[in-house]
PDB file of N, CA and C in Angstrom:
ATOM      1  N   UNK A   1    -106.829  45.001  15.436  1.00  0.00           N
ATOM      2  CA  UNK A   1    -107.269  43.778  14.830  1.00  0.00           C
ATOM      3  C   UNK A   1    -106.037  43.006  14.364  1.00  0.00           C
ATOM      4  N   UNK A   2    -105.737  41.941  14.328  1.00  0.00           N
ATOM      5  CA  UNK A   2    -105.181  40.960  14.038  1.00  0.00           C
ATOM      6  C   UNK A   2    -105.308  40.081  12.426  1.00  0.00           C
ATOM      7  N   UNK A   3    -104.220  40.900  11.729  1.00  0.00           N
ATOM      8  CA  UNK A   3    -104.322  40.050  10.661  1.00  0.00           C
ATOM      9  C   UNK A   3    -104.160  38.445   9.687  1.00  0.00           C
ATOM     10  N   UNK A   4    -103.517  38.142   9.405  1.00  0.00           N
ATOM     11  CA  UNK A   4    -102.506  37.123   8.838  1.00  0.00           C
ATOM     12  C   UNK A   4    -101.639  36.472  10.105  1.00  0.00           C
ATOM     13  N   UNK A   5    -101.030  35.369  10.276  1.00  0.00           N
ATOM     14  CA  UNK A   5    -100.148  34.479  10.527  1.00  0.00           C
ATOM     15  C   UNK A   5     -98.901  34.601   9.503  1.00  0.00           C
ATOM     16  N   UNK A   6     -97.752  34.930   9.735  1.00  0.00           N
ATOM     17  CA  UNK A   6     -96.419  34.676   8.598  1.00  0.00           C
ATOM     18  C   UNK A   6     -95.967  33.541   9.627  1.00  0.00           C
ATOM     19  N   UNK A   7     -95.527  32.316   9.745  1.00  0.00           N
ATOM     20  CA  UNK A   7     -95.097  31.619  10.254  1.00  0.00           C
ATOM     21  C   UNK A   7     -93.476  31.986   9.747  1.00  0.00           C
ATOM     22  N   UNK A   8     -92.322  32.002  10.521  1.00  0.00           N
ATOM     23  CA  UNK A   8     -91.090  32.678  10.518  1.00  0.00           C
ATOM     24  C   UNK A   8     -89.760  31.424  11.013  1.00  0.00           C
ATOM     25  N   UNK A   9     -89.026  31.457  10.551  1.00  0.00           N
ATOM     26  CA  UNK A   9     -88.055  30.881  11.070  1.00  0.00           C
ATOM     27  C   UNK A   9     -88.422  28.960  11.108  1.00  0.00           C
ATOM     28  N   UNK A  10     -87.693  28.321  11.629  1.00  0.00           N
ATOM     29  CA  UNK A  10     -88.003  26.735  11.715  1.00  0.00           C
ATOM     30  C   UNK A  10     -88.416  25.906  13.201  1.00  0.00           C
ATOM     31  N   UNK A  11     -88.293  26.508  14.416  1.00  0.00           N
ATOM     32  CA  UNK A  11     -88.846  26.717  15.288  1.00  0.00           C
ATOM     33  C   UNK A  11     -90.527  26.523  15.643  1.00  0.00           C
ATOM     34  N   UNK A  12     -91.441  27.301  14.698  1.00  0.00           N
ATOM     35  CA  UNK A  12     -92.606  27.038  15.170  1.00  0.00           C
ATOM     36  C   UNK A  12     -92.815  28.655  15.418  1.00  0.00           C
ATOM     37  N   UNK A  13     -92.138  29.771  15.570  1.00  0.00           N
ATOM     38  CA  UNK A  13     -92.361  31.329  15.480  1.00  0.00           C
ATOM     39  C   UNK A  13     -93.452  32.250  14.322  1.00  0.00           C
ATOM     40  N   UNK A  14     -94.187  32.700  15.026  1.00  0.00           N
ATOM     41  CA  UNK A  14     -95.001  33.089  14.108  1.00  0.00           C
ATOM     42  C   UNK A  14     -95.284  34.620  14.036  1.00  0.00           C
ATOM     43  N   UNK A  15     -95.325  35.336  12.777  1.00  0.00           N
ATOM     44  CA  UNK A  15     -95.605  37.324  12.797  1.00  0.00           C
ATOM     45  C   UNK A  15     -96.631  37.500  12.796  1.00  0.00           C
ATOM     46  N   UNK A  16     -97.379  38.060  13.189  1.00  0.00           N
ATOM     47  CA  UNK A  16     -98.895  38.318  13.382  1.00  0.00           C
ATOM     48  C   UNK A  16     -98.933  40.174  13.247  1.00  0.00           C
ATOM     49  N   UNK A  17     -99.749  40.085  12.145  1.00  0.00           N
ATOM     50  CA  UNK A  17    -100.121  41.110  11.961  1.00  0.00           C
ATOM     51  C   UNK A  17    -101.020  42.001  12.383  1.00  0.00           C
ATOM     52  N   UNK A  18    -100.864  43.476  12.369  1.00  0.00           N
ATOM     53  CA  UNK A  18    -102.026  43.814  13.529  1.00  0.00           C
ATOM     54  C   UNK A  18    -102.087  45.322  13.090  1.00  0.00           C
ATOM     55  N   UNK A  19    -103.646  45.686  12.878  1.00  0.00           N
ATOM     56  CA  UNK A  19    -103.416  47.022  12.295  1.00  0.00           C
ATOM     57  C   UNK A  19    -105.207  47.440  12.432  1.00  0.00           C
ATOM     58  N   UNK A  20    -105.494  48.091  11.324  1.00  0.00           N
ATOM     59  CA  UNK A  20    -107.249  48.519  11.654  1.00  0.00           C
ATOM     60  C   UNK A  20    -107.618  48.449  10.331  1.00  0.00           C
ATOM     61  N   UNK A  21    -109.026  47.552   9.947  1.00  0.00           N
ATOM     62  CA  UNK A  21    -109.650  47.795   9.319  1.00  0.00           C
ATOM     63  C   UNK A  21    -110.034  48.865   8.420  1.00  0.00           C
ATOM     64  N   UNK A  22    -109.772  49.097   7.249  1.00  0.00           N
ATOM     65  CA  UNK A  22    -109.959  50.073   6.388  1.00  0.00           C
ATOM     66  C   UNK A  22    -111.393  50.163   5.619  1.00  0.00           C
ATOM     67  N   UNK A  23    -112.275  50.960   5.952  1.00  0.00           N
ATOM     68  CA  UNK A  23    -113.967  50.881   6.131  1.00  0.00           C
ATOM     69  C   UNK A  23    -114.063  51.015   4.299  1.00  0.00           C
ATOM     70  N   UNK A  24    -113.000  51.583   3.789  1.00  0.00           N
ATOM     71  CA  UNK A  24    -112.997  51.917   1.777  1.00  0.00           C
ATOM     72  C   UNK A  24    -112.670  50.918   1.383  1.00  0.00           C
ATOM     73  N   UNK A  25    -111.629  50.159   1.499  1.00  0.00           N
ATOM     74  CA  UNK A  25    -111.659  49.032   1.011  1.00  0.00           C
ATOM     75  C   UNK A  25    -111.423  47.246   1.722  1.00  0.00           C
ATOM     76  N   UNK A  26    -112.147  47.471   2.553  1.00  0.00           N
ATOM     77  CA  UNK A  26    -112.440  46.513   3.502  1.00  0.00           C
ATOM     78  C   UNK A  26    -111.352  45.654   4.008  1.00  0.00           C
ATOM     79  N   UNK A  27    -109.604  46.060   3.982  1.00  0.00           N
ATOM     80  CA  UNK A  27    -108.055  45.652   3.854  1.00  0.00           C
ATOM     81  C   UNK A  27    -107.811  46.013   5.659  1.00  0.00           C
ATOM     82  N   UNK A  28    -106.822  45.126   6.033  1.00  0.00           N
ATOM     83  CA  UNK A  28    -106.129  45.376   7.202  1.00  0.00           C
ATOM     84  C   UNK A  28    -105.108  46.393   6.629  1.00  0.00           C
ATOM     85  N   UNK A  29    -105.361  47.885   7.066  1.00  0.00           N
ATOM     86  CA  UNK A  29    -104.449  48.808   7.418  1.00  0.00           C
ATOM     87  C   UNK A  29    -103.313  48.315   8.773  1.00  0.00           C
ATOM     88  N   UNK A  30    -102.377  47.469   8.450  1.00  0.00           N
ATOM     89  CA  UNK A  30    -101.158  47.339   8.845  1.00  0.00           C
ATOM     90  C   UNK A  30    -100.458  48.351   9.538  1.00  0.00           C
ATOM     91  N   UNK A  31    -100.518  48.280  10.658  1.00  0.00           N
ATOM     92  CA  UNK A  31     -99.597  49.542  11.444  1.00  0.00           C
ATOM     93  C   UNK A  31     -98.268  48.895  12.503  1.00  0.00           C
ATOM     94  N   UNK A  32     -98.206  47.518  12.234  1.00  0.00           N
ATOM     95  CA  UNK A  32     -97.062  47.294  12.941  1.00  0.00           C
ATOM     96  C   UNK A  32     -97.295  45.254  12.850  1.00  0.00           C
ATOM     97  N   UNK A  33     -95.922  44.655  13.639  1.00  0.00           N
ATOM     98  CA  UNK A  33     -96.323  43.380  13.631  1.00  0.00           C
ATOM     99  C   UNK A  33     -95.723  42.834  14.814  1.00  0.00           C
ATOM    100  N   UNK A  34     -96.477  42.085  15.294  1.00  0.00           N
ATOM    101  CA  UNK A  34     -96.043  41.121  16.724  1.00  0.00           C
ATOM    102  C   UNK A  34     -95.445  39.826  16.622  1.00  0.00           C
ATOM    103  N   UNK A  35     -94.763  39.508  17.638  1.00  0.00           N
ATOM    104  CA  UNK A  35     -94.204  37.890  17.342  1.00  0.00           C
ATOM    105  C   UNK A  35     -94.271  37.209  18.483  1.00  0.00           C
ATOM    106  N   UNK A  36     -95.050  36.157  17.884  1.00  0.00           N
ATOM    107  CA  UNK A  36     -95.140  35.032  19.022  1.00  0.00           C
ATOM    108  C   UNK A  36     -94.072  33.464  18.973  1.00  0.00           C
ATOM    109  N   UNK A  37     -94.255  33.536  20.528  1.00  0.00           N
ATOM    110  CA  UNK A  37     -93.468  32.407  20.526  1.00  0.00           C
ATOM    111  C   UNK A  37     -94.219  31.161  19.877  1.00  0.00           C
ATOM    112  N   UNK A  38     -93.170  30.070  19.824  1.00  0.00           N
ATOM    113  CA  UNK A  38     -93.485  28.322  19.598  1.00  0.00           C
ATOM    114  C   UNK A  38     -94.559  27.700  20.887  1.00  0.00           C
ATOM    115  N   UNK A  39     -94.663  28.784  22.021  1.00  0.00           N
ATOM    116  CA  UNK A  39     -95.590  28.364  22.980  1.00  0.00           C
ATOM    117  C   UNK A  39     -96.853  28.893  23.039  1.00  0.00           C
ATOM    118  N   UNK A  40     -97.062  30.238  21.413  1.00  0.00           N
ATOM    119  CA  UNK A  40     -98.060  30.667  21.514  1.00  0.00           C
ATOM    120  C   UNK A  40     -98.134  31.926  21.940  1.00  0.00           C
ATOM    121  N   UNK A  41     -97.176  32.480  23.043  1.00  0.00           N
ATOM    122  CA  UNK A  41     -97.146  33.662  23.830  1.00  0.00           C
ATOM    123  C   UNK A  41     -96.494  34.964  22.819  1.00  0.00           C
ATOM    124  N   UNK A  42     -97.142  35.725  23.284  1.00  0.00           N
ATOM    125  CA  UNK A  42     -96.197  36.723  22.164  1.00  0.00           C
ATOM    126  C   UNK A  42     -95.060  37.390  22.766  1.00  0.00           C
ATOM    127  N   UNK A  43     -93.959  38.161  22.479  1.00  0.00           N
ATOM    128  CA  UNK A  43     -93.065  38.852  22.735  1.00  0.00           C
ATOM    129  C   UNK A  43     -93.397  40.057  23.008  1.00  0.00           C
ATOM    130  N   UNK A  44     -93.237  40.762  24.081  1.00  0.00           N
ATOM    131  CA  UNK A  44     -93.496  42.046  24.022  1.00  0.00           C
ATOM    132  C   UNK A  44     -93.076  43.159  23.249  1.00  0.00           C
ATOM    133  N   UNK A  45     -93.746  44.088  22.549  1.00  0.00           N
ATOM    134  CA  UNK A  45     -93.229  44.865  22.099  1.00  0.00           C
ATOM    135  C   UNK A  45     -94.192  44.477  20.590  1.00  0.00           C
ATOM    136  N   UNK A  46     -93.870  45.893  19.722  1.00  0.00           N
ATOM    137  CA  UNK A  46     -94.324  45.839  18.609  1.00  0.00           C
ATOM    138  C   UNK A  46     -92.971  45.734  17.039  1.00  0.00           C
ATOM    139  N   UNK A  47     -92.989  45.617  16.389  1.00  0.00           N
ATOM    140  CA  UNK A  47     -92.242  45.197  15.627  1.00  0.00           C
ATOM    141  C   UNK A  47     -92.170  45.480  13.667  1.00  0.00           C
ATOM    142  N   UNK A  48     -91.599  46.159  13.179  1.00  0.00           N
ATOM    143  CA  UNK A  48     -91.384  46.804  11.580  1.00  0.00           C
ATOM    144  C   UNK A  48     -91.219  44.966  11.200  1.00  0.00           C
ATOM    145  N   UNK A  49     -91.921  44.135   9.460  1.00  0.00           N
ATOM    146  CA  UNK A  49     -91.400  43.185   9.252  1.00  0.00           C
ATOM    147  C   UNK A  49     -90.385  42.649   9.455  1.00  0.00           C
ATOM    148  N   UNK A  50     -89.616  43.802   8.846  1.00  0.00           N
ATOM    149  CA  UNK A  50     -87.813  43.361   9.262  1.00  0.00           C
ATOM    150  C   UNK A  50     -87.222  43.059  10.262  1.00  0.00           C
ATOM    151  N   UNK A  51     -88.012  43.655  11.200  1.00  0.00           N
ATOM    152  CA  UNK A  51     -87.273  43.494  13.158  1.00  0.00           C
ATOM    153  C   UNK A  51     -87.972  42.287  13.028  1.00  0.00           C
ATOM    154  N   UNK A  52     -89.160  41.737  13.419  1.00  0.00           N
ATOM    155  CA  UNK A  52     -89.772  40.753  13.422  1.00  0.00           C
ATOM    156  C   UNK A  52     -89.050  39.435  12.948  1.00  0.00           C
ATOM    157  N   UNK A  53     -88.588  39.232  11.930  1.00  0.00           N
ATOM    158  CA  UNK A  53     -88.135  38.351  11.115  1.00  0.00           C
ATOM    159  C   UNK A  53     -86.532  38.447  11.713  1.00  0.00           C
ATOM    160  N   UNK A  54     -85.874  39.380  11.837  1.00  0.00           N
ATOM    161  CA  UNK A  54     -84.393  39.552  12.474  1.00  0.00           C
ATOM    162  C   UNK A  54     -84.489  38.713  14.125  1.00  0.00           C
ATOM    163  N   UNK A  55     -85.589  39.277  14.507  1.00  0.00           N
ATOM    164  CA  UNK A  55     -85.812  39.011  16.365  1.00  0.00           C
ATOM    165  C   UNK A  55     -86.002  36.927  16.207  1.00  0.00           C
ATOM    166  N   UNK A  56     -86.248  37.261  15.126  1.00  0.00           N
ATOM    167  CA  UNK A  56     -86.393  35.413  15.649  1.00  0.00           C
ATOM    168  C   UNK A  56     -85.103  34.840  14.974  1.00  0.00           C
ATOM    169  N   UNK A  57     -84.903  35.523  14.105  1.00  0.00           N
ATOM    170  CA  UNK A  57     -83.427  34.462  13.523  1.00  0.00           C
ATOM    171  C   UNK A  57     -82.854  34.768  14.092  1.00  0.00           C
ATOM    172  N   UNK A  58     -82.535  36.031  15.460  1.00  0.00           N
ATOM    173  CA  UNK A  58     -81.373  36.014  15.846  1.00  0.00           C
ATOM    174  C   UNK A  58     -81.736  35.087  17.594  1.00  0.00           C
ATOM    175  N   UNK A  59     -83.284  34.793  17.681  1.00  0.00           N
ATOM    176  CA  UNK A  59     -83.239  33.898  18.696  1.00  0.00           C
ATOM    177  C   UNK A  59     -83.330  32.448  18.647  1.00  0.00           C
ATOM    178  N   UNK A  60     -82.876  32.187  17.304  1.00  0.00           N
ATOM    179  CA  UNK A  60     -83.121  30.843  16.861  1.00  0.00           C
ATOM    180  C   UNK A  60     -82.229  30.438  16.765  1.00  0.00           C
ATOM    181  N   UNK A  61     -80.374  31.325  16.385  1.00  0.00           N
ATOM    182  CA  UNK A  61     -79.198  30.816  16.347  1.00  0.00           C
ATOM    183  C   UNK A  61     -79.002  30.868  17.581  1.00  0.00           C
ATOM    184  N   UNK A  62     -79.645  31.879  18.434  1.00  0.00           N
ATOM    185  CA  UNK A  62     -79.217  31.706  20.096  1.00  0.00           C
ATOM    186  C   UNK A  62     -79.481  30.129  20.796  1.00  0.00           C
ATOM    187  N   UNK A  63     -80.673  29.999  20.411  1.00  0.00           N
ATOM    188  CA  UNK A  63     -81.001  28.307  20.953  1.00  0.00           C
ATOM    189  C   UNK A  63     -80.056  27.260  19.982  1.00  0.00           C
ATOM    190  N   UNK A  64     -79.553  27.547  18.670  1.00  0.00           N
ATOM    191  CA  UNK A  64     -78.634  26.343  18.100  1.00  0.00           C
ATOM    192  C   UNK A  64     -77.226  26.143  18.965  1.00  0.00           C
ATOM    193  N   UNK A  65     -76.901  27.823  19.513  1.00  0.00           N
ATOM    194  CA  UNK A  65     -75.619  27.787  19.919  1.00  0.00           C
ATOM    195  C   UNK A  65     -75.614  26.997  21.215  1.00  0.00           C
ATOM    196  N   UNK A  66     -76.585  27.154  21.897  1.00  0.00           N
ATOM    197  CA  UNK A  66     -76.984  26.350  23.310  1.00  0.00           C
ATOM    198  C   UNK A  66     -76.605  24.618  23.276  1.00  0.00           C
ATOM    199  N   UNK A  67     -77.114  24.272  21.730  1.00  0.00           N
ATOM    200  CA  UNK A  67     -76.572  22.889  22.011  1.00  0.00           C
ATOM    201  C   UNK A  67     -75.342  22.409  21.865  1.00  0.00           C
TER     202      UNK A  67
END
C-alpha cells in the first residue's frame, strides 16, 4: 500500500511511501520508500528515507551541473 507523498528536492521529485496496513492500529506499517520522478515515473528500486532524499539531491545537482 502506498502511503503519504513527501515532495523532495525543488524539481518536482516526490517519496512515496509504501508499507502494509496495521489491522491494531489502523497506521501504514512503513517498510521502505520509493521515488518518483517530476514525470511521475518512479525509480526503480526501493529506498531507506535517507537514500531517498540523498538519490534526488544528488540527481538534482547532476541536472544543475548540466547547465
Amino acid at each position: 500500500m502506498i502511503g503519504n507523498p513527501i515532495p523532495w528536492g525543488s524539481g518536482g521529485w516526490v517519496i512515496l511511501e509504501e508499507g502494509d496496513l496495521n489491522p491494531r492500529t489502523l497506521q501504514l506499517d512503513v517498510r521502505h520508500y520509493l521515488v518518483a520522478r517530476p514525470s511521475g515515473d518512479t525509480v526503480e528500486g526501493t529506498f531507506t528515507l535517507e537514500q531517498a532524499k540523498a538519490y534526488i539531491l544528488a540527481h538534482e545537482r547532476k541536472g544543475l551541473q548540466k547547465e
